[in-house]
Protein backbone atom coordinates (compact mmCIF):
# COMPACT_ATOMS: atom_id res chain seq x y z
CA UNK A 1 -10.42 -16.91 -28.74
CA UNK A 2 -10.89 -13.99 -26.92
CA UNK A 3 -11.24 -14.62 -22.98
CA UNK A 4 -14.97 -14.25 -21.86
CA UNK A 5 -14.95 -15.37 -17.58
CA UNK A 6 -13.77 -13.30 -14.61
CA UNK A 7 -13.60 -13.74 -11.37
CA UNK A 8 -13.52 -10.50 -9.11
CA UNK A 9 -13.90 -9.59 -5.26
CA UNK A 10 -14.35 -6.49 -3.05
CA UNK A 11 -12.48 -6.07 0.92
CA UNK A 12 -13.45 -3.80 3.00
CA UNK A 13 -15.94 -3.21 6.10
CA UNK A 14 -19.14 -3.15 5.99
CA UNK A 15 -19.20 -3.96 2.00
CA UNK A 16 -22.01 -6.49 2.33
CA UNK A 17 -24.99 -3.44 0.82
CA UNK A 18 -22.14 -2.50 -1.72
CA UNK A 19 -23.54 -1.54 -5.24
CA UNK A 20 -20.39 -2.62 -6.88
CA UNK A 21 -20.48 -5.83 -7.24
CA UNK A 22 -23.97 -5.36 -9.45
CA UNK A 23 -22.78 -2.44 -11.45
CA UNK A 24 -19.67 -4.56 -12.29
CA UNK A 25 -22.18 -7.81 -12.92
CA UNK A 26 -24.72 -5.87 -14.65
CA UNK A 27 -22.01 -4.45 -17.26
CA UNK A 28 -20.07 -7.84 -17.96
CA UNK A 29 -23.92 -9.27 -18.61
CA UNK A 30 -24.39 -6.79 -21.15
CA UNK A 31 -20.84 -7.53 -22.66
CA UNK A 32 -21.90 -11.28 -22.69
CA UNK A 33 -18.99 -11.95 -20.52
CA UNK A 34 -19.04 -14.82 -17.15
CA UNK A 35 -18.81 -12.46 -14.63
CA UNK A 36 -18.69 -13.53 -10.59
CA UNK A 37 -18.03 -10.38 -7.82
CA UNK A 38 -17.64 -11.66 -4.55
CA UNK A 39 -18.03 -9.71 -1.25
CA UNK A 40 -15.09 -9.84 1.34
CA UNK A 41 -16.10 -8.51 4.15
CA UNK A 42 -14.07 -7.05 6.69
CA UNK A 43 -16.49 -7.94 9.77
CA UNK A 44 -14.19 -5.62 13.12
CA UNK A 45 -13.57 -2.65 10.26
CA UNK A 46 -9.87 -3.15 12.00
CA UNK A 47 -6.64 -3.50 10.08
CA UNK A 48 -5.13 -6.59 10.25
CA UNK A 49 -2.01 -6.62 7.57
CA UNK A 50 -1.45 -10.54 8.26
CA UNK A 51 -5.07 -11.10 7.62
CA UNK A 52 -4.92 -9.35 4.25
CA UNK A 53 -1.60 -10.72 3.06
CA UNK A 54 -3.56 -13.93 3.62
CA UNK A 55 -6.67 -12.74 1.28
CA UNK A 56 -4.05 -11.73 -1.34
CA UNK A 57 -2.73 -14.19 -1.88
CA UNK A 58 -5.66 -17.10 -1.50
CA UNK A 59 -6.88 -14.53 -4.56
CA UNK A 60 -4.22 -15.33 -6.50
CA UNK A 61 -4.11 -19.32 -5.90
CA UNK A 62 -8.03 -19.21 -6.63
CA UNK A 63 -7.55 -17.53 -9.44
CA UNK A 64 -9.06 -14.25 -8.86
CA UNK A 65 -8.49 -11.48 -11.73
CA UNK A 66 -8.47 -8.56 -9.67
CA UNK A 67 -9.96 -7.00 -6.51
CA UNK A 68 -11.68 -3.58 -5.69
CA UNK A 69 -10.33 -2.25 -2.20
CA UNK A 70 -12.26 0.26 0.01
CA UNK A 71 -12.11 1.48 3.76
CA UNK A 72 -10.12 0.57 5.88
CA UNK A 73 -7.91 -0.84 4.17
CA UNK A 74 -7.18 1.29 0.72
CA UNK A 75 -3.62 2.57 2.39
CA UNK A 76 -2.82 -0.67 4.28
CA UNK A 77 -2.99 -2.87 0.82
CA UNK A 78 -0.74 -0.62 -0.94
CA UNK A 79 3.05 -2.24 0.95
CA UNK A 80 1.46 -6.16 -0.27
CA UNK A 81 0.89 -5.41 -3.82
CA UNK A 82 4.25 -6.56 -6.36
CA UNK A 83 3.73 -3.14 -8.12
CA UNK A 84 2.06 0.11 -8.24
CA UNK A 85 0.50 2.41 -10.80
CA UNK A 86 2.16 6.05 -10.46
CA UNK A 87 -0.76 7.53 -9.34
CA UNK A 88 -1.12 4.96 -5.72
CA UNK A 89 2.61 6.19 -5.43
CA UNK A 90 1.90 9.52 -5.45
CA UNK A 91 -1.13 9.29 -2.88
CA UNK A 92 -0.18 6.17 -0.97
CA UNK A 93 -3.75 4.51 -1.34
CA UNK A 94 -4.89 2.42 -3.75
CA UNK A 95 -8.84 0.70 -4.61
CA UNK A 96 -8.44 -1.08 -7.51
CA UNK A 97 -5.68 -4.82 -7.44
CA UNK A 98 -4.97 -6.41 -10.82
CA UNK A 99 -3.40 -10.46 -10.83
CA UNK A 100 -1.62 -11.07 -13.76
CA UNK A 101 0.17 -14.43 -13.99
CA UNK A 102 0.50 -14.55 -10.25
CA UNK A 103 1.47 -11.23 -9.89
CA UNK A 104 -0.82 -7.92 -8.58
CA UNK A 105 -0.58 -4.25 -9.25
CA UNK A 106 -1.91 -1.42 -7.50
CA UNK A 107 -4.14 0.95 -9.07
CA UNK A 108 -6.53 3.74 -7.62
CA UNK A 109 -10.05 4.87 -10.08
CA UNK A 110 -10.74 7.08 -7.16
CA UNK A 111 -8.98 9.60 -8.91
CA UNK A 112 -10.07 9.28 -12.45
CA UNK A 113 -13.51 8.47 -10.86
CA UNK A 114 -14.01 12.11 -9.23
CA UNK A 115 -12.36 13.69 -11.85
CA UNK A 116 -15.14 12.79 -14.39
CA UNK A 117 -17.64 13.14 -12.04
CA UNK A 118 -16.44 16.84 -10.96
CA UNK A 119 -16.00 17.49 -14.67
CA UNK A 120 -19.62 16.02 -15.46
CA UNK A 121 -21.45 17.70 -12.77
CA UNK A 122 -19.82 20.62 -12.08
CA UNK A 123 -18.24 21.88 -15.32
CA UNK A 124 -18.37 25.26 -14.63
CA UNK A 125 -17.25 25.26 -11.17
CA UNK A 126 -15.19 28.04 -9.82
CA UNK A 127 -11.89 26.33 -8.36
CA UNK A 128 -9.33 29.33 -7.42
CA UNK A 129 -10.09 27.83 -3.87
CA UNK A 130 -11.67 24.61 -2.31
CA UNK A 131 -12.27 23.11 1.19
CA UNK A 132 -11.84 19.82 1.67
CA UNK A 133 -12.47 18.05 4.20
CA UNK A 134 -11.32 14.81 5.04
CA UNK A 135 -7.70 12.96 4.48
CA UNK A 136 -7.97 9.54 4.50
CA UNK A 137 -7.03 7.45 1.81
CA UNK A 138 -10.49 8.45 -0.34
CA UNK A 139 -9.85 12.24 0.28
CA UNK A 140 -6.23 12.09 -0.80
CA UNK A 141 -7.20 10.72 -4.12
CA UNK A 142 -9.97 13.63 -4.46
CA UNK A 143 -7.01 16.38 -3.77
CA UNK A 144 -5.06 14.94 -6.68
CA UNK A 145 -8.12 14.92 -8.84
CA UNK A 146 -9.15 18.23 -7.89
CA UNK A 147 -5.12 19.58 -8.64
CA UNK A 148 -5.70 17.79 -11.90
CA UNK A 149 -8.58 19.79 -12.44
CA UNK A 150 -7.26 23.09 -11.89
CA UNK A 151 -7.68 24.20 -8.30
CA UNK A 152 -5.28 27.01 -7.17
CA UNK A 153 -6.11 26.80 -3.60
CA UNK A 154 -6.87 23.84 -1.07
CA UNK A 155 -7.82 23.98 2.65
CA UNK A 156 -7.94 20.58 4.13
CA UNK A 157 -9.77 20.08 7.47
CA UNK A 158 -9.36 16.85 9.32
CA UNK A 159 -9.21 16.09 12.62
CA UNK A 160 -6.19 13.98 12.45
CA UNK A 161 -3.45 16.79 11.46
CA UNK A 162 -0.93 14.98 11.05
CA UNK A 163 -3.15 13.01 8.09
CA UNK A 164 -3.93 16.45 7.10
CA UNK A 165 -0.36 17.20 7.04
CA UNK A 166 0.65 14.29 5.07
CA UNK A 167 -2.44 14.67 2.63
CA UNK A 168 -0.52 17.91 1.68
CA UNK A 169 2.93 16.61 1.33
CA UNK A 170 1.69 14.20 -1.67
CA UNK A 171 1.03 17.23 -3.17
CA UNK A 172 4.23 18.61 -3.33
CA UNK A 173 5.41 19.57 -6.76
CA UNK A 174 1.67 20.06 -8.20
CA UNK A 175 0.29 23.69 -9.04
CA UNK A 176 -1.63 24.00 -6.07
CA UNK A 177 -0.79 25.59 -3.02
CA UNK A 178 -2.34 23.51 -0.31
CA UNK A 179 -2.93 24.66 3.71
CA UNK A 180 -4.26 22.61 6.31
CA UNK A 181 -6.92 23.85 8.58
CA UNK A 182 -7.75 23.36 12.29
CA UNK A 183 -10.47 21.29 12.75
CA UNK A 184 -12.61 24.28 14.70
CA UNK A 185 -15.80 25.75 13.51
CA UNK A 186 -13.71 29.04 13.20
CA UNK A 187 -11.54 27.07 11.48
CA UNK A 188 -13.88 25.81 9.25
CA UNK A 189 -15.40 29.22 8.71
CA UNK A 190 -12.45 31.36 7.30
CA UNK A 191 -11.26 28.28 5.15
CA UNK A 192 -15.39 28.68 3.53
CA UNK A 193 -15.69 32.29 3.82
CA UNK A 194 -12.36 32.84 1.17
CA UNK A 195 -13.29 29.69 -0.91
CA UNK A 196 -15.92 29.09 -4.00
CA UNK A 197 -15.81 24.96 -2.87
CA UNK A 198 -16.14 22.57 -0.65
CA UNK A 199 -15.99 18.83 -0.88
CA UNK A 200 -16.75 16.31 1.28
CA UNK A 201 -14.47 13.27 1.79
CA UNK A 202 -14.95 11.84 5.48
CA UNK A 203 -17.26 9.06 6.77
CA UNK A 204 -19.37 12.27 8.16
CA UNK A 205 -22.76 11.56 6.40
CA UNK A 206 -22.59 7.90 5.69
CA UNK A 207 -25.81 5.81 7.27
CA UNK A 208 -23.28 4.88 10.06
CA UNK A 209 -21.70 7.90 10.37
CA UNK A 210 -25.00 10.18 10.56
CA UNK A 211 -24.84 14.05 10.55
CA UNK A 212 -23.21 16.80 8.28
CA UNK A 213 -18.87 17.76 9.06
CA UNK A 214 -20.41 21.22 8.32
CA UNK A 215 -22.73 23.33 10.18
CA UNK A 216 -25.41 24.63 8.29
CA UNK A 217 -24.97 28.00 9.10
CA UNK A 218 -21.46 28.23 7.31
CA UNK A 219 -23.12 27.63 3.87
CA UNK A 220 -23.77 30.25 1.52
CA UNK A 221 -25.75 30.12 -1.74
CA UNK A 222 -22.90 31.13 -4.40
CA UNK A 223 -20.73 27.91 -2.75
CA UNK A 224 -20.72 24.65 -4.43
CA UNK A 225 -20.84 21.50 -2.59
CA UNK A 226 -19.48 17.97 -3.49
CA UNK A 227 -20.16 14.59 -1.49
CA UNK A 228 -18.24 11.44 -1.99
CA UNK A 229 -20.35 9.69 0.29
CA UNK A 230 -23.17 7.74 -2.05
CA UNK A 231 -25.43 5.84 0.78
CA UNK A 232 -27.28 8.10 1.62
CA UNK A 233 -27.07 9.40 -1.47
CA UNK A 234 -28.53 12.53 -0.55
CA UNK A 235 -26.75 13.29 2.81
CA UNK A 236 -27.40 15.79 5.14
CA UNK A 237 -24.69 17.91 4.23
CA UNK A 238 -26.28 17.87 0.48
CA UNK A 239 -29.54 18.19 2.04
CA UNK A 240 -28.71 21.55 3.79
CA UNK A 241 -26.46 22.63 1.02
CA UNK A 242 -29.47 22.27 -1.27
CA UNK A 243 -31.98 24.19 0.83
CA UNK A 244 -29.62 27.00 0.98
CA UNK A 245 -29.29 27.40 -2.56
CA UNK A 246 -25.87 25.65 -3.18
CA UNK A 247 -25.32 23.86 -6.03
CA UNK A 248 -24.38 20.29 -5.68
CA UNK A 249 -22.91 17.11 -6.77
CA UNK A 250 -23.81 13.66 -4.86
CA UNK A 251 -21.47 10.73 -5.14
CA UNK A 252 -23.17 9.03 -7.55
CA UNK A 253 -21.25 10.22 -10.37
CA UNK A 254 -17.95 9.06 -8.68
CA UNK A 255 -19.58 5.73 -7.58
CA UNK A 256 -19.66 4.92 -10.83
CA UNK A 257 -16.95 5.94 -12.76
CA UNK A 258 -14.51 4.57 -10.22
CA UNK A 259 -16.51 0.80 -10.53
CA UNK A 260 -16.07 1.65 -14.61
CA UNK A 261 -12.66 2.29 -14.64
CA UNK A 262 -11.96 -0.33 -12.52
CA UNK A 263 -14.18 -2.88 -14.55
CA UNK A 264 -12.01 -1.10 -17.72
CA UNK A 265 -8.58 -2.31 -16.30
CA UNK A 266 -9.70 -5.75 -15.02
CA UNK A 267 -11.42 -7.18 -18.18
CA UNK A 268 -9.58 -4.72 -20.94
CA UNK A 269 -13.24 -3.72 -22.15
CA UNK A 270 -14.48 -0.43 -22.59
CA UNK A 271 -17.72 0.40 -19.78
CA UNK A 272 -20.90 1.70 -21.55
CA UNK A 273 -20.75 4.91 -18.66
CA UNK A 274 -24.29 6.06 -19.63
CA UNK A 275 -25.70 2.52 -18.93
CA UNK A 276 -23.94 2.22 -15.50
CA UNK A 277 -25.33 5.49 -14.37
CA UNK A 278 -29.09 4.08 -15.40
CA UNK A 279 -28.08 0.61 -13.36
CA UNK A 280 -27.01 2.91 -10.29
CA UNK A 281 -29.94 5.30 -10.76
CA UNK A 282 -32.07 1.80 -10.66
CA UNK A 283 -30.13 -0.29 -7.95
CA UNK A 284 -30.66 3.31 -5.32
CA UNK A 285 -33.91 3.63 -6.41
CA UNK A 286 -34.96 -0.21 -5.97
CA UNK A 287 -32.72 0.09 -2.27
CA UNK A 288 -34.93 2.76 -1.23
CA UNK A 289 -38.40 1.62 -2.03
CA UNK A 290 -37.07 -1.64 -0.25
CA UNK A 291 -36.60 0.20 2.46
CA UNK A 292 -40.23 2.60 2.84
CA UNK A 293 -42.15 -1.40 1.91
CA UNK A 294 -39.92 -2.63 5.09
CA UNK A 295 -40.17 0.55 7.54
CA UNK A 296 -44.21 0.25 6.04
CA UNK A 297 -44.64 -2.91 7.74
CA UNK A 298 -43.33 -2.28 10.84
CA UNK A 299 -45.37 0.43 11.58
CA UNK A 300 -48.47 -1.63 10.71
């Protein structure tokens, strides 16, 4: 008899409004499978490696089937995982932990999860050269997606160099020559003026991290511009980028191909794609009514 329960969890700060766990419910239901997602918050948002070695592995004794990791703690889970797919060795970050007979393995969707999206939304997309900024553990995975997808050229602008720098060197060997870019407005500027892209892979835009990493005045209407950030949905970066005449892809597309191939790998079932984009289309749409009823009533 084919197994039909799973038990799943998320870590990470802040995850409590995370659409996750419903996109992953929402899809088992439809497969008729028992599905429970629960929410590990990280409340600081610090990095505490004892702390999460201790999450691991109660998730193992409980039973847990896998876990979905986001920020902070993508690159500090990768060292307490038994194995690793090739791609979280190549980028040092992984979102995605399987348990297997007591054992985990590292795996990231980030990457496949862009990639689709990018190839989705932006099939036509000229890629001979892209700006990128950010170089964390979520904008390393969108570097390798975007080498998988043919980009010749990639400027990465962070404010940490030496991330920037090491962003880059997980890159070596790919057909993609790669330069890193001081974090300067005329920095920023000649990386945009020579490039066709730019994607967005930093907090910058996030409802706690408000504001756009770009100023508006260094957007042009022939550049496309991509967002990973997917609450807001529509962030102010997008927002200027769209009232310049950019064309533009919002992270929902990502949101929910990463949470699909994640939900692929823990259960072994195949996500209906088109019917997690209507549940995410629904869940942001439901989120933001919720909020105009509750900002209604306090201005009453």
């Amino acid at each position: 008899m084919s197994r039909r329960s799973w038990l799943t969890g998320l870590i990470g700060h802040g995850v409590g409004p995370s659409l996750t766990p419903e996109m992953h419910e929402r899809e088992a239901e439809r497969q008729g499978l028992r599905y429970v997602y629960k929410v590990i918050d990280q409340p600081d948002g610090l990095i505490d490696t004892a702390r999460l070695e201790r999450l691991l592995a109660s998730a193992i004794e409980l039973g847990f089937d896998g876990l979905n990791v986001t920020h902070p703690v993508k690159q500090a889970m990768v060292p307490l995982v038994d194995e690793t797919a090739p791609t979280v060795r190549a980028i040092g970050a992984l979102n995605t932990v399987l348990i297997r007979d007591g054992r985990t393995t590292g795996h990231n969707t980030d990457v496949t999860g862009f990639r689709r999206s990018f190839a989705d939304g932006l099939p036509g997309a000229d890629r001979a050269s892209v700006v990128l900024v950010g170089a964390g553990g979520g904008g390393t995975a969108v570097a390798h997606a975007l080498a998988d997808l043919g980009v010749r050229r990639l400027l990465v602008v962070d404010v940490d160099q030496v991330r920037a720098a090491a962003l880059a060197a997980t890159l070596d060997g790919h057909a993609v020559e790669v330069e890193t870019v001081a974090p300067t407005r005329d920095g920023l500027g000649d990386a945009l003026a020579g490039s066709a892209g730019l994607v967005n892979a930093s907090p910058m835009g996030m409802a706690a991290h408000p504001g756009s990493p770009v100023p508006r005045e260094l957007l042009r209407p022939d550049l496309w511009v991509a967002d990973i950030v997917y609450r807001p949905l529509e962030t102010a970066l997008l927002a200027e980028a769209r009232a310049t005449g950019c064309t533009v892809l919002t992270g929902a597309g990502m949101a929910v191909h990463q949470a699909a191939d994640a939900f692929e790998l823990i259960t072994g079932r195949t996500a209906d794609r088109a019917a997690m984009l209507r549940d995410f289309d629904e869940l942001v749409a439901a989120e933001t009514s919720t909020s105009r009823d509750t900002t209604g009533e306090r201005n009453r």
